[in-house]
C-alpha atoms as a PDB file:
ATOM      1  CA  UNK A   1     104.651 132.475 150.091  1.00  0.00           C
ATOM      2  CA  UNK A   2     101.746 130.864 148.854  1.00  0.00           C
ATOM      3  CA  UNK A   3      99.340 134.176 147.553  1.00  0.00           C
ATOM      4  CA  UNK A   4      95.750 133.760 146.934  1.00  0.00           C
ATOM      5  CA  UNK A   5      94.057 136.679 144.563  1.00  0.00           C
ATOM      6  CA  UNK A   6      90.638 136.924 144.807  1.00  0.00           C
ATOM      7  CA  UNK A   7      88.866 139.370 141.431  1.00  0.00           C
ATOM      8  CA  UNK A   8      91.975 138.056 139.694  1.00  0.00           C
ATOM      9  CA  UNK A   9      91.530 139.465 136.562  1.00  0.00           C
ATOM     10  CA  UNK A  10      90.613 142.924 137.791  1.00  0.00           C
ATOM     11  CA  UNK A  11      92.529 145.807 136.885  1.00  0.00           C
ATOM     12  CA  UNK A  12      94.205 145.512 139.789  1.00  0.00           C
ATOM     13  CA  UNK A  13      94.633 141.601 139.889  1.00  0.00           C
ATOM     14  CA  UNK A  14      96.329 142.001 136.225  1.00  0.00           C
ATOM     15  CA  UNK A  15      98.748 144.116 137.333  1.00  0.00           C
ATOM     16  CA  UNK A  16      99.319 142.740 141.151  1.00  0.00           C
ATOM     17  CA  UNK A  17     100.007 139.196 139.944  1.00  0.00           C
ATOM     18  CA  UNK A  18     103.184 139.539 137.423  1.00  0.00           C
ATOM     19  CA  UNK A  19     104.833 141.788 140.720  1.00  0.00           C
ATOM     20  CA  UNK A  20     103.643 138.899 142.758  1.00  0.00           C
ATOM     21  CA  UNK A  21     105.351 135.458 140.523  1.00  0.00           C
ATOM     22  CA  UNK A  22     108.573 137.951 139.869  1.00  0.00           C
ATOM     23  CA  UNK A  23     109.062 138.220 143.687  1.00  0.00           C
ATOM     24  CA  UNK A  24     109.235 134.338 143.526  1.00  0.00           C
ATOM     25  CA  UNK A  25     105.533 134.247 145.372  1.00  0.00           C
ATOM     26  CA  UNK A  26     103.532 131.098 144.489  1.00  0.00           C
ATOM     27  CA  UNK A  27      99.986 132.717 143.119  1.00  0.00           C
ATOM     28  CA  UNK A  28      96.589 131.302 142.544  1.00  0.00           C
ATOM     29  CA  UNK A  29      93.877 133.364 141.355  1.00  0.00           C
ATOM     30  CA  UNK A  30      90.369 133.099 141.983  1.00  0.00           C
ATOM     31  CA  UNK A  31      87.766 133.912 138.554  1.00  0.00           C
ATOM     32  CA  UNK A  32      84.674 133.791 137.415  1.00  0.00           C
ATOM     33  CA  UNK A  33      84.679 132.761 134.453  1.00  0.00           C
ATOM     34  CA  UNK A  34      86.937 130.446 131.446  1.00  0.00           C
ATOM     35  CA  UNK A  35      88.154 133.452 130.044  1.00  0.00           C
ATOM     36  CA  UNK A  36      89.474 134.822 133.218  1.00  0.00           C
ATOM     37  CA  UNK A  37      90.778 131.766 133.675  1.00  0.00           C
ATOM     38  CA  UNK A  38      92.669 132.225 130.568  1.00  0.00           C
ATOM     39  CA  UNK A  39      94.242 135.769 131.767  1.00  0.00           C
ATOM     40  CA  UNK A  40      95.915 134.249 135.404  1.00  0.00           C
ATOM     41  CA  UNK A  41      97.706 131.402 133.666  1.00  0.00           C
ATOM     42  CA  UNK A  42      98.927 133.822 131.097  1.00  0.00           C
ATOM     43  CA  UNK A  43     100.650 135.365 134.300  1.00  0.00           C
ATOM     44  CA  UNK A  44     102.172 131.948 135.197  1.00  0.00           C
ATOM     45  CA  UNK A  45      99.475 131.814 138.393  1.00  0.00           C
ATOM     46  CA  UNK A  46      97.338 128.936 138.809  1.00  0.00           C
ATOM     47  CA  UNK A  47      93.775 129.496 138.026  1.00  0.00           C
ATOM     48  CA  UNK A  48      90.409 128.500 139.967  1.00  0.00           C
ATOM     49  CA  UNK A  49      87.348 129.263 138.144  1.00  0.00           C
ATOM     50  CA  UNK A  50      84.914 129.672 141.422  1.00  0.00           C
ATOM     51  CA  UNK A  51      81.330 131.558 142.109  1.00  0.00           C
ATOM     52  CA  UNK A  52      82.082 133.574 145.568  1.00  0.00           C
ATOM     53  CA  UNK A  53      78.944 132.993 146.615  1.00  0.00           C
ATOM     54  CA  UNK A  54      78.995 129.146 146.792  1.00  0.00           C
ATOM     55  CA  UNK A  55      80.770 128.142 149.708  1.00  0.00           C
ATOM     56  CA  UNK A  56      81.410 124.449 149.116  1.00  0.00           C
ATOM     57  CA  UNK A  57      83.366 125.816 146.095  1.00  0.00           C
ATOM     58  CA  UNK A  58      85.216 128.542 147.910  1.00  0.00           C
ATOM     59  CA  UNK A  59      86.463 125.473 150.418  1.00  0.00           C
ATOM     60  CA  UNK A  60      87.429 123.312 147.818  1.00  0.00           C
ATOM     61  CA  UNK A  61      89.475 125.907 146.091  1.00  0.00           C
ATOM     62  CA  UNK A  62      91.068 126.770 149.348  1.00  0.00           C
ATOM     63  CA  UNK A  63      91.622 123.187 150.576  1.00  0.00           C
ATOM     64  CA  UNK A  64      93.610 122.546 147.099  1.00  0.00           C
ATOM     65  CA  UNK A  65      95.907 125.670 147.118  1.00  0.00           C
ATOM     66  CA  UNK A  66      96.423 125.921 150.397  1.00  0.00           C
ATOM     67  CA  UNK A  67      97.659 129.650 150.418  1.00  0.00           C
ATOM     68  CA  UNK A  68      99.624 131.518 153.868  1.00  0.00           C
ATOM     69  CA  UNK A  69      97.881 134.464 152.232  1.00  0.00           C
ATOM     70  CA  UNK A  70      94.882 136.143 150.541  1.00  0.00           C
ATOM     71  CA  UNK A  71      95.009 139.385 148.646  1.00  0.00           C
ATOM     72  CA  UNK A  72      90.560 139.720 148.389  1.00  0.00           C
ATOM     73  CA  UNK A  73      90.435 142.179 145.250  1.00  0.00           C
ATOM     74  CA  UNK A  74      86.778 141.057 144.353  1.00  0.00           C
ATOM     75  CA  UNK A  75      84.022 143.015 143.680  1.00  0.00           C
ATOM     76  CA  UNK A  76      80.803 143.640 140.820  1.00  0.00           C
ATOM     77  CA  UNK A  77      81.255 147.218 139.372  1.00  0.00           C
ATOM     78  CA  UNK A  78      80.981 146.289 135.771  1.00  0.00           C
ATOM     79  CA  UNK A  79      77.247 147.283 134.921  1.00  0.00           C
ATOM     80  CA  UNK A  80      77.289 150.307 137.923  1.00  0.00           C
ATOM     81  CA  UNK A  81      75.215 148.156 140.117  1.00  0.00           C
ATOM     82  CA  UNK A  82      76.065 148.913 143.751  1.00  0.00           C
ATOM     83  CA  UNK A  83      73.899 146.222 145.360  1.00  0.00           C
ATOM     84  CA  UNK A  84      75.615 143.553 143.431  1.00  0.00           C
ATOM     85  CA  UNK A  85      78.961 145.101 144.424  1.00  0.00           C
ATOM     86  CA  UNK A  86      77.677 145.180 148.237  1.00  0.00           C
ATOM     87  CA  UNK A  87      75.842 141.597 147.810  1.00  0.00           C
ATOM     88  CA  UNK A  88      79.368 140.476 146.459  1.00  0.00           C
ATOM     89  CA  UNK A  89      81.431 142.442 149.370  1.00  0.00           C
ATOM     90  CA  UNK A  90      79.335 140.802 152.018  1.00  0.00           C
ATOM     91  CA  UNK A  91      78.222 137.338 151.230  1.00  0.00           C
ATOM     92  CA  UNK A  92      81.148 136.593 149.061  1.00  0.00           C
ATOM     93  CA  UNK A  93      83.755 137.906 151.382  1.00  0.00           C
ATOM     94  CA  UNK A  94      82.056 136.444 154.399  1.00  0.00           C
ATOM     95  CA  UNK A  95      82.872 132.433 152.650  1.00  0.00           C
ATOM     96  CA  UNK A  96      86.155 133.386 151.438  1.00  0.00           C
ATOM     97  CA  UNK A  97      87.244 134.081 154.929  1.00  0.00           C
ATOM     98  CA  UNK A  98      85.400 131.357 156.656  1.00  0.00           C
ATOM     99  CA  UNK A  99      86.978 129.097 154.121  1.00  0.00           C
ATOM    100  CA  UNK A 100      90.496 131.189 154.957  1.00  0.00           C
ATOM    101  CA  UNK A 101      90.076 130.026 158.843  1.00  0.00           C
ATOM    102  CA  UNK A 102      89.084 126.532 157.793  1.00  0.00           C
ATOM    103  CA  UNK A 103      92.805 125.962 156.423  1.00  0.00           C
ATOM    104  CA  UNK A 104      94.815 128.539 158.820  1.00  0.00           C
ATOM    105  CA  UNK A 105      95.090 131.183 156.787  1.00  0.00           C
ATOM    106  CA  UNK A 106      97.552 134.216 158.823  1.00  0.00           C
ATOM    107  CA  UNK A 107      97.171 137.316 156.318  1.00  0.00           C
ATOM    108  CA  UNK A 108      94.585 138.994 154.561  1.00  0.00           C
ATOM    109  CA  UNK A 109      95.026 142.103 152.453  1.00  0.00           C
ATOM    110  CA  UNK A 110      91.827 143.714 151.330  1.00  0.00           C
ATOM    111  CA  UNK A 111      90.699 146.318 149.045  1.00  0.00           C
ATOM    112  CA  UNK A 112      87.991 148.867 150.735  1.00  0.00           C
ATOM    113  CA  UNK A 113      87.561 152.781 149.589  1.00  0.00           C
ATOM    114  CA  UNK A 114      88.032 155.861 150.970  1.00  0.00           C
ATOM    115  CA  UNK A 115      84.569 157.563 150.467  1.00  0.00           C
ATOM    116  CA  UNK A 116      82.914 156.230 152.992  1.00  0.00           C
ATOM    117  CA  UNK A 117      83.198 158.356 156.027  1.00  0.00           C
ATOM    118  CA  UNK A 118      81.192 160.139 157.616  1.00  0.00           C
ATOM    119  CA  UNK A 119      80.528 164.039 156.367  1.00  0.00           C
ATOM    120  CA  UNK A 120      83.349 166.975 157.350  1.00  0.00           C
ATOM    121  CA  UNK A 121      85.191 169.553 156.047  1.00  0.00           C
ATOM    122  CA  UNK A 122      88.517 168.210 155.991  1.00  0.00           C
ATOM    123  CA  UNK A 123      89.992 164.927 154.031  1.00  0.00           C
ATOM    124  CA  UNK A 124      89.413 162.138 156.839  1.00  0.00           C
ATOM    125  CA  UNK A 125      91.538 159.979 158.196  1.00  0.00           C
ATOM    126  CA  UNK A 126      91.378 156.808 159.437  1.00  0.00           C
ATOM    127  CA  UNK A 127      89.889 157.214 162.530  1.00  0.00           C
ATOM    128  CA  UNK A 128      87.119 159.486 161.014  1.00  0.00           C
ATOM    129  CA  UNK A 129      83.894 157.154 161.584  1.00  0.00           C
ATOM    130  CA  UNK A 130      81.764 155.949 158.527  1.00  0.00           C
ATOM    131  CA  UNK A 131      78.951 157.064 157.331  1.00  0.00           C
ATOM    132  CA  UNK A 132      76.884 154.549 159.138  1.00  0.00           C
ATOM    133  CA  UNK A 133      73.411 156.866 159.331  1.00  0.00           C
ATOM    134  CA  UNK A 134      73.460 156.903 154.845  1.00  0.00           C
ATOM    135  CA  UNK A 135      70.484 156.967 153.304  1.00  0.00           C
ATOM    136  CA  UNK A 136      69.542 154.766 150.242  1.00  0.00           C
ATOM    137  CA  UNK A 137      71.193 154.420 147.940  1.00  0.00           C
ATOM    138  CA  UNK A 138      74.558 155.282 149.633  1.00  0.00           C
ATOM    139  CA  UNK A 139      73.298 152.702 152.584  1.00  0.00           C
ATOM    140  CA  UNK A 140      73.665 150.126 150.682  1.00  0.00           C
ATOM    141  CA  UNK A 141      77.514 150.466 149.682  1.00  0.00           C
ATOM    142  CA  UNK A 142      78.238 151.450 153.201  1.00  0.00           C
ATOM    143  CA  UNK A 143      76.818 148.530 154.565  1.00  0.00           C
ATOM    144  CA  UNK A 144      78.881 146.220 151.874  1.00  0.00           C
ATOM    145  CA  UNK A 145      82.109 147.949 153.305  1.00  0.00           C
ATOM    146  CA  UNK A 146      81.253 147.501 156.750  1.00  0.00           C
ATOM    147  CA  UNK A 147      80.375 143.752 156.419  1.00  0.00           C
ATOM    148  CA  UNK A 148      83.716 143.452 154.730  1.00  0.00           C
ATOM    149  CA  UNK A 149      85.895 145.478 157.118  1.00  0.00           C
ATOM    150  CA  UNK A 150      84.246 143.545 159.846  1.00  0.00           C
ATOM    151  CA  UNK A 151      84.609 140.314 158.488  1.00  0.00           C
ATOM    152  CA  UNK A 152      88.311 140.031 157.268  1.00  0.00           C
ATOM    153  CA  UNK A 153      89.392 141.119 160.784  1.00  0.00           C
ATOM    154  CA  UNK A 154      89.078 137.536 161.538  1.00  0.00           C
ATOM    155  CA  UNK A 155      91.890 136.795 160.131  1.00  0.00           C
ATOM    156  CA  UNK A 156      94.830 137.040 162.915  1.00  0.00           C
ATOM    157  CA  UNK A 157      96.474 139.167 160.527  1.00  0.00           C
ATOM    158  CA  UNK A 158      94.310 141.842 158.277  1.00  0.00           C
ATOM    159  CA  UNK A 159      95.475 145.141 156.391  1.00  0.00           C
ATOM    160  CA  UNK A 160      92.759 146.903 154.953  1.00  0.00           C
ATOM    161  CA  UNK A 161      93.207 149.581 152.205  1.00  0.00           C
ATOM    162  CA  UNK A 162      90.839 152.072 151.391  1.00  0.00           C
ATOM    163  CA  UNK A 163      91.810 153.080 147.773  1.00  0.00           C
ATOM    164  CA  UNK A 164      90.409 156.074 146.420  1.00  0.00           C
ATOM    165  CA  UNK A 165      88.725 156.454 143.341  1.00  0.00           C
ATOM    166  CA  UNK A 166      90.954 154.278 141.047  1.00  0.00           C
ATOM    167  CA  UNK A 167      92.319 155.121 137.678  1.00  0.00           C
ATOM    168  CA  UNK A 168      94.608 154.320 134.863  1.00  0.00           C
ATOM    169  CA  UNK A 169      94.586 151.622 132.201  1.00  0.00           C
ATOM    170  CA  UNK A 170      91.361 149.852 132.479  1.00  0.00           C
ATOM    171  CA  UNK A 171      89.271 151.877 134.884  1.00  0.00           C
ATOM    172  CA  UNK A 172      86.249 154.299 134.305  1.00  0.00           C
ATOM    173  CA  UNK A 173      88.599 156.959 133.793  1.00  0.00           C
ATOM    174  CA  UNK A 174      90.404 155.628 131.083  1.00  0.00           C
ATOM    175  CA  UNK A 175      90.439 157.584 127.589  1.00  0.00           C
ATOM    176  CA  UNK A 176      87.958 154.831 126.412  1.00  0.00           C
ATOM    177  CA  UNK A 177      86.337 153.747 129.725  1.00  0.00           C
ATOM    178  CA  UNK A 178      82.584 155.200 131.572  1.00  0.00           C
ATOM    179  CA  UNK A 179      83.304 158.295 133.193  1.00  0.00           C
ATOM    180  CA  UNK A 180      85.083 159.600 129.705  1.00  0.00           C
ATOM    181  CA  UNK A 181      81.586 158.518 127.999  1.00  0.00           C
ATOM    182  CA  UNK A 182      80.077 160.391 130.736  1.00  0.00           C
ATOM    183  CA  UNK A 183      82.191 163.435 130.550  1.00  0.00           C
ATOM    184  CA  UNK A 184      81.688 163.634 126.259  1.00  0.00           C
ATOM    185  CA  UNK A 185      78.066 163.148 126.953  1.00  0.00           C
ATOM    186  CA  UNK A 186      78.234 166.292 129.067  1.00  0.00           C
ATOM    187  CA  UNK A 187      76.640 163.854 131.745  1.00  0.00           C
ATOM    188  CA  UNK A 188      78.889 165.047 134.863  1.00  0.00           C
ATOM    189  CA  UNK A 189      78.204 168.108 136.277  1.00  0.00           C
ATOM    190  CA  UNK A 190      81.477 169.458 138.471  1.00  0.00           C
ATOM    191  CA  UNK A 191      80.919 170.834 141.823  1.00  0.00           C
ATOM    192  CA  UNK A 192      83.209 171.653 145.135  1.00  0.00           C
ATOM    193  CA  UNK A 193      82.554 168.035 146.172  1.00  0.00           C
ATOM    194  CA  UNK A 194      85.890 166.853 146.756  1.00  0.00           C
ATOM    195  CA  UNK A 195      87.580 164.018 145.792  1.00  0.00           C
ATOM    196  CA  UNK A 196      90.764 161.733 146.237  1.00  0.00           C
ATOM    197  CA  UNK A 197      92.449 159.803 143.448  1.00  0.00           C
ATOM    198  CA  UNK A 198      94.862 156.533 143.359  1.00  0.00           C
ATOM    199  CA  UNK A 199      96.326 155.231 140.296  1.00  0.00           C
ATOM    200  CA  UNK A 200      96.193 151.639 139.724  1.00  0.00           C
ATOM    201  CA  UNK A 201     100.071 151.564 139.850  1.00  0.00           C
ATOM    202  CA  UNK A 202     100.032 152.981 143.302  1.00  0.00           C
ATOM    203  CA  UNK A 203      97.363 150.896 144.551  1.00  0.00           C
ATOM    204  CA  UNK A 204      99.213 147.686 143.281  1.00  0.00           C
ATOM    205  CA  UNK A 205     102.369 149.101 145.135  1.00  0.00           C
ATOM    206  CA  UNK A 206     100.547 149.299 148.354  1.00  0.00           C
ATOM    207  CA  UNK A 207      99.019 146.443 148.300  1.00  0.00           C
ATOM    208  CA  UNK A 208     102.743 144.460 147.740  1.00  0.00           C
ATOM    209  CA  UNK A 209     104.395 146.758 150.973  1.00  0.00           C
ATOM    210  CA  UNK A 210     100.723 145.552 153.061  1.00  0.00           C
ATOM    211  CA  UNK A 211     102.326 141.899 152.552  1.00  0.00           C
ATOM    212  CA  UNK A 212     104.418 142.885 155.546  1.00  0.00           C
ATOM    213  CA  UNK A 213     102.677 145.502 157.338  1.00  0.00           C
ATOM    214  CA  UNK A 214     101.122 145.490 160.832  1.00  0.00           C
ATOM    215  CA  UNK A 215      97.621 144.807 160.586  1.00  0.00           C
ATOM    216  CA  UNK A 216      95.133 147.595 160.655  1.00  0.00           C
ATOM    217  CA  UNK A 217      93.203 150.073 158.175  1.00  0.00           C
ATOM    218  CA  UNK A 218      95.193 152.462 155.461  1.00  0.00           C
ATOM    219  CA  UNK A 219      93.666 154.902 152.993  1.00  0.00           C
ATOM    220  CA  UNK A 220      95.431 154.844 149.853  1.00  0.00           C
ATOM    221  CA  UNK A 221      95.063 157.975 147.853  1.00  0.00           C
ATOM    222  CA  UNK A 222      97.128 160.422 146.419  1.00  0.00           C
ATOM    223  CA  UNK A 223      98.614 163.866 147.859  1.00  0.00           C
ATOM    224  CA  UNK A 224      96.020 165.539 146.736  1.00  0.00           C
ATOM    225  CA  UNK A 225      92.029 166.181 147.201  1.00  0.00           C
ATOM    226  CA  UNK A 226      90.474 167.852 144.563  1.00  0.00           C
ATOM    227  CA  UNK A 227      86.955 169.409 144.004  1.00  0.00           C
ATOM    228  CA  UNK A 228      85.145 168.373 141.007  1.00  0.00           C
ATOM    229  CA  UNK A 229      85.322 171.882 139.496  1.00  0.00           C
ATOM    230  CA  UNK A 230      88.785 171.536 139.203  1.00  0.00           C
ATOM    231  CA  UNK A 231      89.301 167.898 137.903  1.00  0.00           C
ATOM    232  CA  UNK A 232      86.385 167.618 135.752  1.00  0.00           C
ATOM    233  CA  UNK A 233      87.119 170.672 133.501  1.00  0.00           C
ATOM    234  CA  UNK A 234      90.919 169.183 133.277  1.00  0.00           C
ATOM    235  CA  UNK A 235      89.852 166.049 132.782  1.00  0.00           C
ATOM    236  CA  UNK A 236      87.288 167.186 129.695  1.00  0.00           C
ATOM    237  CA  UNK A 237      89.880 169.065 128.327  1.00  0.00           C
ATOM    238  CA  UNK A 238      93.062 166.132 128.441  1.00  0.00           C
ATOM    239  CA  UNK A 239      90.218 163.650 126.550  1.00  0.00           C
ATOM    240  CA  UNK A 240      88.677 166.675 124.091  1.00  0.00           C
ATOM    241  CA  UNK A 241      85.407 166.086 125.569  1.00  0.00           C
ATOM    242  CA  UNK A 242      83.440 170.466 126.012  1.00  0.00           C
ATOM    243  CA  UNK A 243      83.198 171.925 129.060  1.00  0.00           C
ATOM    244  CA  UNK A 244      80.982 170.400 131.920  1.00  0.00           C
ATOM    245  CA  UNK A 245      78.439 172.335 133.430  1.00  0.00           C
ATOM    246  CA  UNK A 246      79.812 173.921 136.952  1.00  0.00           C
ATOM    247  CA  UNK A 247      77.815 174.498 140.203  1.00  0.00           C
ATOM    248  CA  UNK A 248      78.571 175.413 143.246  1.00  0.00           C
ATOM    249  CA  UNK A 249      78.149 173.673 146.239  1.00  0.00           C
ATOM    250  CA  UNK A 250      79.323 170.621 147.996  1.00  0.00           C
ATOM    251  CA  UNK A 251      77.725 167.163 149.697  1.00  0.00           C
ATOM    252  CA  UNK A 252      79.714 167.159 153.413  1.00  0.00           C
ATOM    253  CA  UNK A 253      80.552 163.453 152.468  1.00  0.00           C
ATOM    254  CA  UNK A 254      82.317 164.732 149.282  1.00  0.00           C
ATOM    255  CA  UNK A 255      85.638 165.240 151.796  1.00  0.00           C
ATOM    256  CA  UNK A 256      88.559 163.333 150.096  1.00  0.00           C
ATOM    257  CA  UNK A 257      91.255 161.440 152.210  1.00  0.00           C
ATOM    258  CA  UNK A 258      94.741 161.961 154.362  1.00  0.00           C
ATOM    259  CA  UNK A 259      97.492 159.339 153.403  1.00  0.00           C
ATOM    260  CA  UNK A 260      99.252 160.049 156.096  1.00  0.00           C
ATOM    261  CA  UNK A 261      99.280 156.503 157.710  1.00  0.00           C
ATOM    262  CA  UNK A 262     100.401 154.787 155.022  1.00  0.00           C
ATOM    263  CA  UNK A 263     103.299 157.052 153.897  1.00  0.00           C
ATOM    264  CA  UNK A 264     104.746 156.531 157.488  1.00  0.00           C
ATOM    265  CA  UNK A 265     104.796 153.194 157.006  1.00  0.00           C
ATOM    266  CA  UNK A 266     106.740 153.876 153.343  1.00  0.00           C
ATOM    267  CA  UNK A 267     104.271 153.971 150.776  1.00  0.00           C
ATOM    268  CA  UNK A 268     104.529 156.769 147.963  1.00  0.00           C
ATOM    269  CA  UNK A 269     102.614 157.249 145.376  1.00  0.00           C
ATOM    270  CA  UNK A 270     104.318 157.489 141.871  1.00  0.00           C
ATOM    271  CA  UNK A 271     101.888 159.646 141.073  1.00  0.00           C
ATOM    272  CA  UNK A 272     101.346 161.786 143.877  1.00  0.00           C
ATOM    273  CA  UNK A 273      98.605 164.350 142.187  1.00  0.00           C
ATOM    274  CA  UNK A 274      95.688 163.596 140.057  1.00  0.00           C
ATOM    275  CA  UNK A 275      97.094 165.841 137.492  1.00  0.00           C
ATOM    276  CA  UNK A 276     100.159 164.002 136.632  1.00  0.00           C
ATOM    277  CA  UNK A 277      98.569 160.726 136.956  1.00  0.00           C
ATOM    278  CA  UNK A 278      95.478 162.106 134.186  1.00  0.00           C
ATOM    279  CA  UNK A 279      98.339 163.229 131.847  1.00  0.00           C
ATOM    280  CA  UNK A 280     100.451 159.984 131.776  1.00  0.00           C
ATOM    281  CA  UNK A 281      96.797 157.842 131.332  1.00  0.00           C
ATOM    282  CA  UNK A 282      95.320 159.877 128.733  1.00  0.00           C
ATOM    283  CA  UNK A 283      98.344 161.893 126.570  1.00  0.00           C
ATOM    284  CA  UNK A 284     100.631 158.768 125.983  1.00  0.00           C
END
């Protein structure tokens, strides 16, 4: 098949797209910048350097390569600013897809999270409702993943996967990434507020099995929730960062996530716990 990768450089996009050209898949990959550009040929896909938000570009890129399907991986989390990541989610998703239907595209696979929902006491699934009622400053992400959701289900064919909060080589939780500057600063405080995990390895594996699956929406996240005074401490301790301060106490939207949905359909995660995952990141 002919596989578009939007965010191709990402953390994700560097590890999708070798999986991807080994599988015999011809892959462009959509950029922002010349050396971005530099990364996806590295990885034998063809490059398009291409602002999301201009849609004459987005066509032109999509009349040349012509792809059966898009894998949208793009987003603006660099600097922590959440309404560039939701300006990016809505307005730049919104051409890639109308560009998509101008050439007949059948598939999309798109990245969402799976910290959205509405607040509970038990990990939601995916017919727990989002958190549509937010209040600023979570409104604004919320709305970003809404627009998105809502968007790429015009494609005839859509998976949508709701990662939780990713780590591994190249993320925030890396030994040398944000939330270990965080955690050294003493700049996280752990609570009961729960959360749920995916490593990037997992992720990447979910995304290749959503090539074939039916469409619909799939939160990919480990086995296991875990409140923040459990993984924070462990987490100090793996990177030799002191103890965080501890409080008790939870936010109701601080629920984690089932996987139940996607393991019936044959995903596993490698690393099925948070734990395991954290040691093979930060102890090799």
């Amino acid at each position: 098949m002919r596989i578009l990768v939007t965010g191709a450089s990402g953390v994700i996009g560097r590890n999708l797209i070798p999986l991807l050209v080994k599988d015999g898949h011809v892959v462009g990959g959509m950029v922002k910048s010349a050396a971005s550009e530099r990364i996806v040929a590295e990885m034998q896909a063809e490059p398009f350097v291409v602002d999301a938000f201009l849609q004459e570009d987005v066509d032109h890129m999509f009349q040349v390569f012509q792809p059966d399907v898009v894998i949208h991986q793009i987003t603006a989390l660099r600097q922590w600013n959440t309404f560039d990541n939701a300006h990016v989610r809505i307005e730049g998703t919104k051409n890639i897809v109308d560009a998509a239907k101008r050439v007949h595209v059948k598939r999309i696979v798109a990245q969402s999270i799976s910290w959205a929902y509405e607040a509970g006491d038990a990990p939601a699934t995916e017919d727990t409702a989002l958190d549509l009622s937010a209040a600023e400053p979570r409104k604004t992400t919320i709305d970003g993943i809404v627009s998105l959701e809502q968007k790429v289900t015009e494609i005839p064919e859509y998976v949508i996967l709701r990662n939780g909060a990713l780590y591994g080589p190249g993320t925030w939780y890396a030994a040398d990434g944000s939330i270990a500057d965080k955690v050294r600063k003493r700049e996280m405080t752990a609570t009961d507020g729960v959360t749920s995990f995916v490593h990037v390895q997992d992720a990447v594996n979910a995304i290749m099995l959503a090539l074939d699956w039916e469409s619909g929406i799939f939160n990919i996240v480990d086995d296991m929730p875990v409140p923040g005074n459990v993984w924070i401490p462990a987490y100090a301790k793996l990177i030799g960062a002191d103890e965080p301060a501890i409080l008790q106490g939870r936010s109701g939207i601080e629920r984690g996530a089932s996987n139940a949905k996607a393991r019936r359909l044959g995903w596993s995660p490698v690393f099925p716990t948070w734990e395991d995952g954290f040691k093979d990141m930060l102890l090799k």
